[in-house]
C-alpha atoms as a PDB file:
ATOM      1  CA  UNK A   1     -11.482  -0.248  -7.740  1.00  0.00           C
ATOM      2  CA  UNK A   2     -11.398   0.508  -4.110  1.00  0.00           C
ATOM      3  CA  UNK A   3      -8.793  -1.488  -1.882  1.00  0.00           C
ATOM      4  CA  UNK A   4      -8.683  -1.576   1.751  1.00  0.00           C
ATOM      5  CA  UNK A   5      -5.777  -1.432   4.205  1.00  0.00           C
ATOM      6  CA  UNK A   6      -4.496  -1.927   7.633  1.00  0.00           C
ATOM      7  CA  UNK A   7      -1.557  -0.425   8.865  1.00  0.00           C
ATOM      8  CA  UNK A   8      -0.183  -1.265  12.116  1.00  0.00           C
ATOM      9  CA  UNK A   9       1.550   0.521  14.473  1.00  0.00           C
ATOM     10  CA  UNK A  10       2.895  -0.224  18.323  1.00  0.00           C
ATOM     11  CA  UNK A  11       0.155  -3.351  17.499  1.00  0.00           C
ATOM     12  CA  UNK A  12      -2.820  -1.652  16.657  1.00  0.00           C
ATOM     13  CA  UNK A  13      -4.467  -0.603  13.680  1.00  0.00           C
ATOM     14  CA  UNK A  14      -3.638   3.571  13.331  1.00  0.00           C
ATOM     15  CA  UNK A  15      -4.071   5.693  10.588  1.00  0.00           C
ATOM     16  CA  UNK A  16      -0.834   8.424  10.250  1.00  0.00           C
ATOM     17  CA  UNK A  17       0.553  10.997   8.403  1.00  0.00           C
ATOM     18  CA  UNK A  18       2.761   8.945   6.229  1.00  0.00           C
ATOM     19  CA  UNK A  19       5.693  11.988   6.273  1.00  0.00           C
ATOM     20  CA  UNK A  20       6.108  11.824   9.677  1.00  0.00           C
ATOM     21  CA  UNK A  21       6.844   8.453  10.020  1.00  0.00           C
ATOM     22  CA  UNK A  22      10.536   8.485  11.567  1.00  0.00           C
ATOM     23  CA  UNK A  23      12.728   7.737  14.505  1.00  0.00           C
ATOM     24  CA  UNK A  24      11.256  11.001  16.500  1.00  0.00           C
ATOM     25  CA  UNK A  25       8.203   9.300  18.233  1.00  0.00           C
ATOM     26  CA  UNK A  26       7.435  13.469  18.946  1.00  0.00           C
ATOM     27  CA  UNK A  27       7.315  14.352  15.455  1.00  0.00           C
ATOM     28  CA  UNK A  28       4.592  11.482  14.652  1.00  0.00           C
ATOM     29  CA  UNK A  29       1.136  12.420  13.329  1.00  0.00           C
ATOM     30  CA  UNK A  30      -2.123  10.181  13.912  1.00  0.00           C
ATOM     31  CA  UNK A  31      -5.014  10.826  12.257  1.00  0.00           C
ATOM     32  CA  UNK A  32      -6.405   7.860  14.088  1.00  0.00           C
ATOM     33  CA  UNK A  33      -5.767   4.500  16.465  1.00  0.00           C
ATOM     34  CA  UNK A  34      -8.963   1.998  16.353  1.00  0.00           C
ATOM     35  CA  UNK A  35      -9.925  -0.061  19.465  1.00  0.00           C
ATOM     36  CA  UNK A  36     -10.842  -2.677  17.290  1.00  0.00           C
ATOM     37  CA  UNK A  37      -7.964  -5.509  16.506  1.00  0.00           C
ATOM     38  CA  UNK A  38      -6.577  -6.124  13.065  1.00  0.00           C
ATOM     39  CA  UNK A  39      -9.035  -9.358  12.444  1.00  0.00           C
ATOM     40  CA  UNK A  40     -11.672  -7.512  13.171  1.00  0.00           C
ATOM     41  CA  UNK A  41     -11.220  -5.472   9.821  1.00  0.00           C
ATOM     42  CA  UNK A  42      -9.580  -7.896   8.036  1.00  0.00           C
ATOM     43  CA  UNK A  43     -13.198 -10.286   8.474  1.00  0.00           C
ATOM     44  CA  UNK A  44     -15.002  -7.394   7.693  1.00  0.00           C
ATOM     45  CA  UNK A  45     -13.080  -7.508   4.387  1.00  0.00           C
ATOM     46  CA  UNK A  46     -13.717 -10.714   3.834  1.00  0.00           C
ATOM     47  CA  UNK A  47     -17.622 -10.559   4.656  1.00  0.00           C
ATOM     48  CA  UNK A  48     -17.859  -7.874   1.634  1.00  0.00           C
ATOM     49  CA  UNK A  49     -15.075  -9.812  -0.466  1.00  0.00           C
ATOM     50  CA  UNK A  50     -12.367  -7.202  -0.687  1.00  0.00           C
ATOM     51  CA  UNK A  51      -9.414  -8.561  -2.381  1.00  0.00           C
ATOM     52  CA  UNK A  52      -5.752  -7.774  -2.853  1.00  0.00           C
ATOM     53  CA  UNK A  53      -6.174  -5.175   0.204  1.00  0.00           C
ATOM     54  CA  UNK A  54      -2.498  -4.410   2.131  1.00  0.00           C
ATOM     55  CA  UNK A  55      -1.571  -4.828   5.664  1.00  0.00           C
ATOM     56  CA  UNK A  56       1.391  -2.200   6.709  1.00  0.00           C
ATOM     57  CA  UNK A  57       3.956  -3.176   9.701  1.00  0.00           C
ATOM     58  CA  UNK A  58       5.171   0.457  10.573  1.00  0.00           C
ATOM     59  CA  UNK A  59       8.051  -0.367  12.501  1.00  0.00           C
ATOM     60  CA  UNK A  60       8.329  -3.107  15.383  1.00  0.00           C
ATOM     61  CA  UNK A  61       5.536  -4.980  17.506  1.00  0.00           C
ATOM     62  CA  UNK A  62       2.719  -5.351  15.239  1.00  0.00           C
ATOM     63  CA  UNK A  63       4.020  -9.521  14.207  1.00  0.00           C
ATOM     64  CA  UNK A  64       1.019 -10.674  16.205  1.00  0.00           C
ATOM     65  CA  UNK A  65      -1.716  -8.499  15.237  1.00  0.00           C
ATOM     66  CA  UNK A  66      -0.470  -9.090  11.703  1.00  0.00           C
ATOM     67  CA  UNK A  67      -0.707 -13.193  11.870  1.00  0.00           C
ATOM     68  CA  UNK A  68      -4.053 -12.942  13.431  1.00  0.00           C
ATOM     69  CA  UNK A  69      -5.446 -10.717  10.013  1.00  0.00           C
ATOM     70  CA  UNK A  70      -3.851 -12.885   8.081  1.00  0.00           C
ATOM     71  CA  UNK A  71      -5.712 -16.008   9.840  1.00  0.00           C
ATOM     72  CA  UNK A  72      -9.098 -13.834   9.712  1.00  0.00           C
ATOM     73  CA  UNK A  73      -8.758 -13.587   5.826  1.00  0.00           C
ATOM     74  CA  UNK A  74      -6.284 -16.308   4.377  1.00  0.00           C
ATOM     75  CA  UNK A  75      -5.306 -15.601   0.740  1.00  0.00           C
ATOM     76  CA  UNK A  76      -7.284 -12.200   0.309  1.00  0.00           C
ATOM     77  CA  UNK A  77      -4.569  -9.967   1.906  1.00  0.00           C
ATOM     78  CA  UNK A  78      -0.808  -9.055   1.235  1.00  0.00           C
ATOM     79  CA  UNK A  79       1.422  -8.139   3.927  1.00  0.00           C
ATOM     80  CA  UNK A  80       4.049  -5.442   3.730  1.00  0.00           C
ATOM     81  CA  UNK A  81       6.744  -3.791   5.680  1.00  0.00           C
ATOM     82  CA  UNK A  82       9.748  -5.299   7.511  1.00  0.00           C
ATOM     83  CA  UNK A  83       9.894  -7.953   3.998  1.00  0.00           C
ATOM     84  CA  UNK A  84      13.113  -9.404   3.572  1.00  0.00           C
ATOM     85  CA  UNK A  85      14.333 -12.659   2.278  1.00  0.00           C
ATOM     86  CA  UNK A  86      14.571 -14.055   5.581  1.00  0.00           C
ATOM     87  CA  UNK A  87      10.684 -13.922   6.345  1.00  0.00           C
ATOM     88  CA  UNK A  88       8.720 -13.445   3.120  1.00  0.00           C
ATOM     89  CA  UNK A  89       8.289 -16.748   2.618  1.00  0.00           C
ATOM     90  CA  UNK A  90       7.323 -17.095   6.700  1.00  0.00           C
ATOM     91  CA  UNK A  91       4.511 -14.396   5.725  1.00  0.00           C
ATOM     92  CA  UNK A  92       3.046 -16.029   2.545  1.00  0.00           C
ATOM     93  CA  UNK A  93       2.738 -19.426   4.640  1.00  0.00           C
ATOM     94  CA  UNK A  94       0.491 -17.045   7.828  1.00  0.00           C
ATOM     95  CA  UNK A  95      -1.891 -16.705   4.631  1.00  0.00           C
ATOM     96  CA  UNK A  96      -0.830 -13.576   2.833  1.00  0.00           C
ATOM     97  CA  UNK A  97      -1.449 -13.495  -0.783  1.00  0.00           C
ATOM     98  CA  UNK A  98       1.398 -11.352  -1.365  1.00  0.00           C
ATOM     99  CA  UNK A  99       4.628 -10.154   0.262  1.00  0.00           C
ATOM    100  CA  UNK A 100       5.084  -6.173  -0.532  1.00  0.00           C
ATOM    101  CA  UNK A 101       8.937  -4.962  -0.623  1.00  0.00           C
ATOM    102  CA  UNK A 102      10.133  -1.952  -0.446  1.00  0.00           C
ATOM    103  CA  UNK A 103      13.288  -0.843   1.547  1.00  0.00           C
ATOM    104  CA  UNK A 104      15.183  -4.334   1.612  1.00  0.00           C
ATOM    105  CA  UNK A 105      15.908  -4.374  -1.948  1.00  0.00           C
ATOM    106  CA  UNK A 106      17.683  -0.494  -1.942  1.00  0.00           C
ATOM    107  CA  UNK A 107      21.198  -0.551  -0.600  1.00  0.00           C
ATOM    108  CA  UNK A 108      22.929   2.991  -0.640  1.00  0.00           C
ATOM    109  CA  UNK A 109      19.852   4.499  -2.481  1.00  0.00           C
ATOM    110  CA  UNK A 110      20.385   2.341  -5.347  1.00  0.00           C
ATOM    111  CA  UNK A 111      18.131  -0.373  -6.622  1.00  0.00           C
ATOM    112  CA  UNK A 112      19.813  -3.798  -4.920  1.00  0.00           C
ATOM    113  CA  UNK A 113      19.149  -6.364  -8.161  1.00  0.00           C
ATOM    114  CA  UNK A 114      20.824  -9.169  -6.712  1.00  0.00           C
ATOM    115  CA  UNK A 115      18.640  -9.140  -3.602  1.00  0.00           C
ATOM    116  CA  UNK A 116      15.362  -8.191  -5.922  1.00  0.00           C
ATOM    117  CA  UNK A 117      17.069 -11.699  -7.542  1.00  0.00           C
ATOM    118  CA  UNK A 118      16.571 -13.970  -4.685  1.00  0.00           C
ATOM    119  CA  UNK A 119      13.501 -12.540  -3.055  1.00  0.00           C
ATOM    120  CA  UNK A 120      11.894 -13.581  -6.664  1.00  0.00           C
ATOM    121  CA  UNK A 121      13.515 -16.717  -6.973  1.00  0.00           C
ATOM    122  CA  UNK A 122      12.556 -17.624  -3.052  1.00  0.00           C
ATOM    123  CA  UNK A 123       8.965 -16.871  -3.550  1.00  0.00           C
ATOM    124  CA  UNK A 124       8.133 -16.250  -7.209  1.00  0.00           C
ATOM    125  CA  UNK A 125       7.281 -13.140  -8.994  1.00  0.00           C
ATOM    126  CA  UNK A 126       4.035 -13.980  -9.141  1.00  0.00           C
ATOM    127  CA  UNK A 127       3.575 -13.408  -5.201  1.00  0.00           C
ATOM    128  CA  UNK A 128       5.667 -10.187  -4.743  1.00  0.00           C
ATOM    129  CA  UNK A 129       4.497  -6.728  -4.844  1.00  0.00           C
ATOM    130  CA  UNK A 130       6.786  -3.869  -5.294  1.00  0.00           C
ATOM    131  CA  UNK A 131       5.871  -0.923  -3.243  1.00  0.00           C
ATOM    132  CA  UNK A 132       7.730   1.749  -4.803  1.00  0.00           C
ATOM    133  CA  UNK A 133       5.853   4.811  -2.725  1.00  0.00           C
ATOM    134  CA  UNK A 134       7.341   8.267  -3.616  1.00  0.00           C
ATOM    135  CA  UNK A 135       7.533  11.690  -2.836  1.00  0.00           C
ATOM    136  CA  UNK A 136       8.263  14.777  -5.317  1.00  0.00           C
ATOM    137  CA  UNK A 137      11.527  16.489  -6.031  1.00  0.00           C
ATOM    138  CA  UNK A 138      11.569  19.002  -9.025  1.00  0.00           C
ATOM    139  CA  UNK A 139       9.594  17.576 -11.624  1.00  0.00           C
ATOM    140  CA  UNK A 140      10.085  13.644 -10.908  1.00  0.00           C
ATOM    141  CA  UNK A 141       8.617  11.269  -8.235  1.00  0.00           C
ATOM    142  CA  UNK A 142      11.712   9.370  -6.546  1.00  0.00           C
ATOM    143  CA  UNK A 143      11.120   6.362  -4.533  1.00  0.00           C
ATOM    144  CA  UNK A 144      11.999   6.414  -0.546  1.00  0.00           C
ATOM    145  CA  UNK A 145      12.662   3.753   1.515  1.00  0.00           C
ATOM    146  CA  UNK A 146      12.941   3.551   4.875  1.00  0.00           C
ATOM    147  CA  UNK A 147       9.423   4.275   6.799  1.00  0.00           C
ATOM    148  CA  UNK A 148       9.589   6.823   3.559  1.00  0.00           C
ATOM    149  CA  UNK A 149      12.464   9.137   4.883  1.00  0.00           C
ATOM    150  CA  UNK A 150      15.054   8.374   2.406  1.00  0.00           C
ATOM    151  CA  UNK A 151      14.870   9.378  -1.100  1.00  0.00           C
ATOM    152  CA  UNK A 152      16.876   6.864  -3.201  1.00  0.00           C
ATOM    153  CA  UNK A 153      17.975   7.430  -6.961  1.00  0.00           C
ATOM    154  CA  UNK A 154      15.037   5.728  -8.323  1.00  0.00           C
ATOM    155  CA  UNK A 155      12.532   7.502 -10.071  1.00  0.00           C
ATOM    156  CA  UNK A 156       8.716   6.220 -10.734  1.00  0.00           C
ATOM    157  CA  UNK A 157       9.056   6.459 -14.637  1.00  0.00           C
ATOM    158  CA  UNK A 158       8.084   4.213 -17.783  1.00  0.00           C
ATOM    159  CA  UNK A 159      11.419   2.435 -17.875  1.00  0.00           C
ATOM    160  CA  UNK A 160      11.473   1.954 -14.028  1.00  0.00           C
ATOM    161  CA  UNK A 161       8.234   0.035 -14.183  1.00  0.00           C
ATOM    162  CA  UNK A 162       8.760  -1.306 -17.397  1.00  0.00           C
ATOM    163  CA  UNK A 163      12.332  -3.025 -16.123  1.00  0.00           C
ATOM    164  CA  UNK A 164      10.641  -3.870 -12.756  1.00  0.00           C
ATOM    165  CA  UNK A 165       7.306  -5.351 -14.163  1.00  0.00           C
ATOM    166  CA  UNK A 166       9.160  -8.937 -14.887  1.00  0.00           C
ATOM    167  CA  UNK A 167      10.013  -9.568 -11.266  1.00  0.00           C
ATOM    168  CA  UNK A 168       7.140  -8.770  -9.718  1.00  0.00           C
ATOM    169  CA  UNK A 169       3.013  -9.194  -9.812  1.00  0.00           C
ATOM    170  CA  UNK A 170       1.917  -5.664  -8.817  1.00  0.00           C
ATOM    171  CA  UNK A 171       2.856  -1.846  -7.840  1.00  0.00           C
ATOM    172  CA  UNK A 172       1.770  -0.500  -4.610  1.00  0.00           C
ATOM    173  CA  UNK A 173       3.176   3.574  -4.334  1.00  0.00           C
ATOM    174  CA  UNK A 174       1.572   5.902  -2.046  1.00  0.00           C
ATOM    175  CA  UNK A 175       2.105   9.312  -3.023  1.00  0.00           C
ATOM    176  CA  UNK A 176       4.100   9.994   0.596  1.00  0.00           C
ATOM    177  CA  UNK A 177       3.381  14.018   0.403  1.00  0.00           C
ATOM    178  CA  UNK A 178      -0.214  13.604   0.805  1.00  0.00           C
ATOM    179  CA  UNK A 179      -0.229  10.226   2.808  1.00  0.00           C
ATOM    180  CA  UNK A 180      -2.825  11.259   5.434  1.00  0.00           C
ATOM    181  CA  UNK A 181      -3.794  14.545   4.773  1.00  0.00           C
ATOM    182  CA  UNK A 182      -7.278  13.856   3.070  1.00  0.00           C
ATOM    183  CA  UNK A 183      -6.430  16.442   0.714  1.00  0.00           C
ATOM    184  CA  UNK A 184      -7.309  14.871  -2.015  1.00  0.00           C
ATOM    185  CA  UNK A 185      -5.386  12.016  -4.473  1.00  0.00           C
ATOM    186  CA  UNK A 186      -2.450  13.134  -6.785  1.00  0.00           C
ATOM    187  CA  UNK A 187      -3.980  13.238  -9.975  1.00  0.00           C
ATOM    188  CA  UNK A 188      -0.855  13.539 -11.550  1.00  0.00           C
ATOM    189  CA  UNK A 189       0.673  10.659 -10.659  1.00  0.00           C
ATOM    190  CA  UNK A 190      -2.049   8.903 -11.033  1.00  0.00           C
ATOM    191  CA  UNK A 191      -2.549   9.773 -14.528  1.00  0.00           C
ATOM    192  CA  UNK A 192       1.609   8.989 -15.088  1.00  0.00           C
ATOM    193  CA  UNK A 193       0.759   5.441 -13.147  1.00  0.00           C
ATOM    194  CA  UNK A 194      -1.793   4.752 -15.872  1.00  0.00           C
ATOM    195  CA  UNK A 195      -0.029   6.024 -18.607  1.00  0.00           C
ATOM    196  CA  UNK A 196       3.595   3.738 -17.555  1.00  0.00           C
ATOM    197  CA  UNK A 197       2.412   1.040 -15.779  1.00  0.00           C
ATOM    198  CA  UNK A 198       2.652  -2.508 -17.154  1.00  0.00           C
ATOM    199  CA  UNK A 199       1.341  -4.045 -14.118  1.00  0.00           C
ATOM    200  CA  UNK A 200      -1.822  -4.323 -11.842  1.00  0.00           C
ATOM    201  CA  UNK A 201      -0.750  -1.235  -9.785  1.00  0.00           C
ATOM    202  CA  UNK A 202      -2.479   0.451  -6.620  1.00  0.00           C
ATOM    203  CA  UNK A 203      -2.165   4.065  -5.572  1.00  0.00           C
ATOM    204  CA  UNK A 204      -2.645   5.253  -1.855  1.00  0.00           C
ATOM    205  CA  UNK A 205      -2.494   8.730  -0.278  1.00  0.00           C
ATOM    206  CA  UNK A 206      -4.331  11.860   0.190  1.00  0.00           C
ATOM    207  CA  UNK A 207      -8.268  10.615  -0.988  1.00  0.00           C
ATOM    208  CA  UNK A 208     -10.791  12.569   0.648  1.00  0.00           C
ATOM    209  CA  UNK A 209     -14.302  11.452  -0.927  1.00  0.00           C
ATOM    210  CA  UNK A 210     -16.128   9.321  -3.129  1.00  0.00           C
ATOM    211  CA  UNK A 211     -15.125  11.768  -5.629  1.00  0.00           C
ATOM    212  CA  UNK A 212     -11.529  10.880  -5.773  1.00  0.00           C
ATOM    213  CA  UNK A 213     -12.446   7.091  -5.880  1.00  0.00           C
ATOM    214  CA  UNK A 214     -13.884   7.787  -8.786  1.00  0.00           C
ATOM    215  CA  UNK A 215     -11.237  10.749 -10.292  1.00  0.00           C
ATOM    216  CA  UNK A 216      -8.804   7.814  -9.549  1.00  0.00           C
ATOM    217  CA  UNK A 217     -10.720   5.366 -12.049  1.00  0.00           C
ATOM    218  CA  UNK A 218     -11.469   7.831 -14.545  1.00  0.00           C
ATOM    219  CA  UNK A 219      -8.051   9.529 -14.968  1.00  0.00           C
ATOM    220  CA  UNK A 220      -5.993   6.291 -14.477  1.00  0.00           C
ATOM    221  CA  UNK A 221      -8.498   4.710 -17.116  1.00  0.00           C
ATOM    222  CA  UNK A 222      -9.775   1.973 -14.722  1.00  0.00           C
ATOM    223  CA  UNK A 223      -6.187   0.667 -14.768  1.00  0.00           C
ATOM    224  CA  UNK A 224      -5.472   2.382 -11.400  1.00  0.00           C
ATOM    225  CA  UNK A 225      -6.447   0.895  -8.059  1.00  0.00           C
ATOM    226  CA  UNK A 226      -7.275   3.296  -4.963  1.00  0.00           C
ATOM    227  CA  UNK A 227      -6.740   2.391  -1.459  1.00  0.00           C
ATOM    228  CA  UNK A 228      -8.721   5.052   0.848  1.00  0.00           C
ATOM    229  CA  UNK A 229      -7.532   5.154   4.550  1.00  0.00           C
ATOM    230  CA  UNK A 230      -7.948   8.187   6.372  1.00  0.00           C
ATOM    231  CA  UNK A 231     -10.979   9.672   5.469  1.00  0.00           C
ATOM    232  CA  UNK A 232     -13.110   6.848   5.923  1.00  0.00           C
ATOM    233  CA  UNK A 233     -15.492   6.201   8.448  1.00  0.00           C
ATOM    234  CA  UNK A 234     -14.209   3.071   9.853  1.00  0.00           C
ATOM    235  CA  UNK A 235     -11.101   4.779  10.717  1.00  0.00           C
ATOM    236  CA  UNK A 236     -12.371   7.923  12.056  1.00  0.00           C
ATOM    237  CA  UNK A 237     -12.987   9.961   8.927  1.00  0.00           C
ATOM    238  CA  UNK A 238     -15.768  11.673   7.393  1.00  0.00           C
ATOM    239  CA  UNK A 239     -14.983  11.508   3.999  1.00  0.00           C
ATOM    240  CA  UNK A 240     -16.364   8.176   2.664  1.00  0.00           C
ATOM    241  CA  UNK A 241     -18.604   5.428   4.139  1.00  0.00           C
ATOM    242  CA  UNK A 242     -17.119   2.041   3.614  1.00  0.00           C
ATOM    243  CA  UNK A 243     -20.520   0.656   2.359  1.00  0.00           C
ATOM    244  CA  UNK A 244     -20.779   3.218  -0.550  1.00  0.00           C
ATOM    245  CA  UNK A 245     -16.938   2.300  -1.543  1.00  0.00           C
ATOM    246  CA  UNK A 246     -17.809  -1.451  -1.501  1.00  0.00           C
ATOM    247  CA  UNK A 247     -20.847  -0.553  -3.220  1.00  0.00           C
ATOM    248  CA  UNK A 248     -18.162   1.579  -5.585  1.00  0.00           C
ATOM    249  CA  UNK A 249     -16.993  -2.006  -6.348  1.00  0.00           C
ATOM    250  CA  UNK A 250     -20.059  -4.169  -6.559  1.00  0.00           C
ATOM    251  CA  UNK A 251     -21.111  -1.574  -9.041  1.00  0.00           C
ATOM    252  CA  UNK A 252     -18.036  -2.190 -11.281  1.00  0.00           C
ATOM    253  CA  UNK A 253     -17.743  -5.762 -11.110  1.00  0.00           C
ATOM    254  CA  UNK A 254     -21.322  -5.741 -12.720  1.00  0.00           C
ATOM    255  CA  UNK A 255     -24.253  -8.302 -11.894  1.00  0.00           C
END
């Protein structure tokens, strides 16, 4: 199934090269920065009843535009980036579904269990998402943290998911190497995702086409979610028209 996204950056809705997210403002790649605000996707969403789509805070100033997608679509989005104990709950109550974690519960590269702990016990399993987005070293996929600059020891594997699937309600990992570059999905992973994955999990990074929506489905086995960004139209791209990838999902959901 196809899910959308909207990541925010500097307050507006931007599509960028997810490895070049970093402290260097000069080193950052944009494929693209909308004029329209982040409601205006997120009711377009709702209009052709998208569900479980993700809205990305890359880095500071985007609170605002955030609350106001939330508002536009109460319930049918989840909200990630900047998550910490402090605010999830704040998040889930500005009508996110789900709160998406990442860097907050690493400490020293190292899975942080006691935080994992009390983000689950302060908003329930059953509301987070894990986003354990990777990039490739050597023959494993190791999870990064940190607007995806710092590898930590954790590696996407069977007994990673498998020991992470009780504390949480989904996966979210975007393949960080292609994040971007509309150079097609990582079929590999994708295929691992399917084969390890206990959980409702959704891959992002690298689709270029209506093809890969549907080399996504048929190589994770229709257990794989796809979120498309860059390459489609109503972010700049060529790639894919939003209407055939909501038609991609009308299609499977059946009359």
């Amino acid at each position: 199934m196809f899910r959308p996204c909207i990541d925010l950056h500097e307050g507006k809705v931007k599509q960028i090269v997810g490895g070049t997210l970093s402290d260097d403002a000069a080193g950052l790649r944009t494929n693209f920065v909308s004029e329209r605000p982040a409601a205006w996707f997120a009711e377009l969403y709702r209009r052709d009843d998208l569900k479980g789509g993700h809205v990305i805070l890359l880095g500071p100033g985007n609170e605002t535009a955030a609350r106001e997608a939330l508002a536009a679509y109460p319930g049918g989005l989840q909200l990630g980036g900047g998550v910490n104990l402090e605010n999830a709950s704040g998040w889930l109550e500005a009508g996110a579904s789900h709160v998406i974690v990442t860097s907050w519960v690493f400490r020293d590269g190292k899975q942080d269990w006691e935080r994992l702990g009390a983000l689950v016990k302060a908003v329930g399993r059953e509301r987070l998402v894990l986003d354990l987005s990777c990039r490739k070293r050597g023959p494993d996929y190791f999870v990064v943290t940190d607007r995806w600059q710092k590898f930590t020891e954790l590696t996407v594997s069977a007994d990673t998911l498998t020991q992470l699937a009780d504390r949480c309600a989904e996966f979210l990992i975007h393949a960080v190497d292609v994040e971007g570059l509309c150079r097609g999905a990582d079929l590999e992973l994708v295929e691992k995702l399917a084969m390890w994955s206990p959980l409702p999990t959704t891959y992002a990074g690298g689709a270029r086409s209506l093809e890969d929506l549907e080399a996504v489905e048929r190589k994770g086995g229709g257990r794989i979610d796809l979120t498309i960004g860059s390459a489609l139209d109503i972010f700049g791209g060529t790639g894919v028209r939003y209407a055939d990838a909501v038609a991609f999902n009308q299609r499977r959901r059946g009359p």
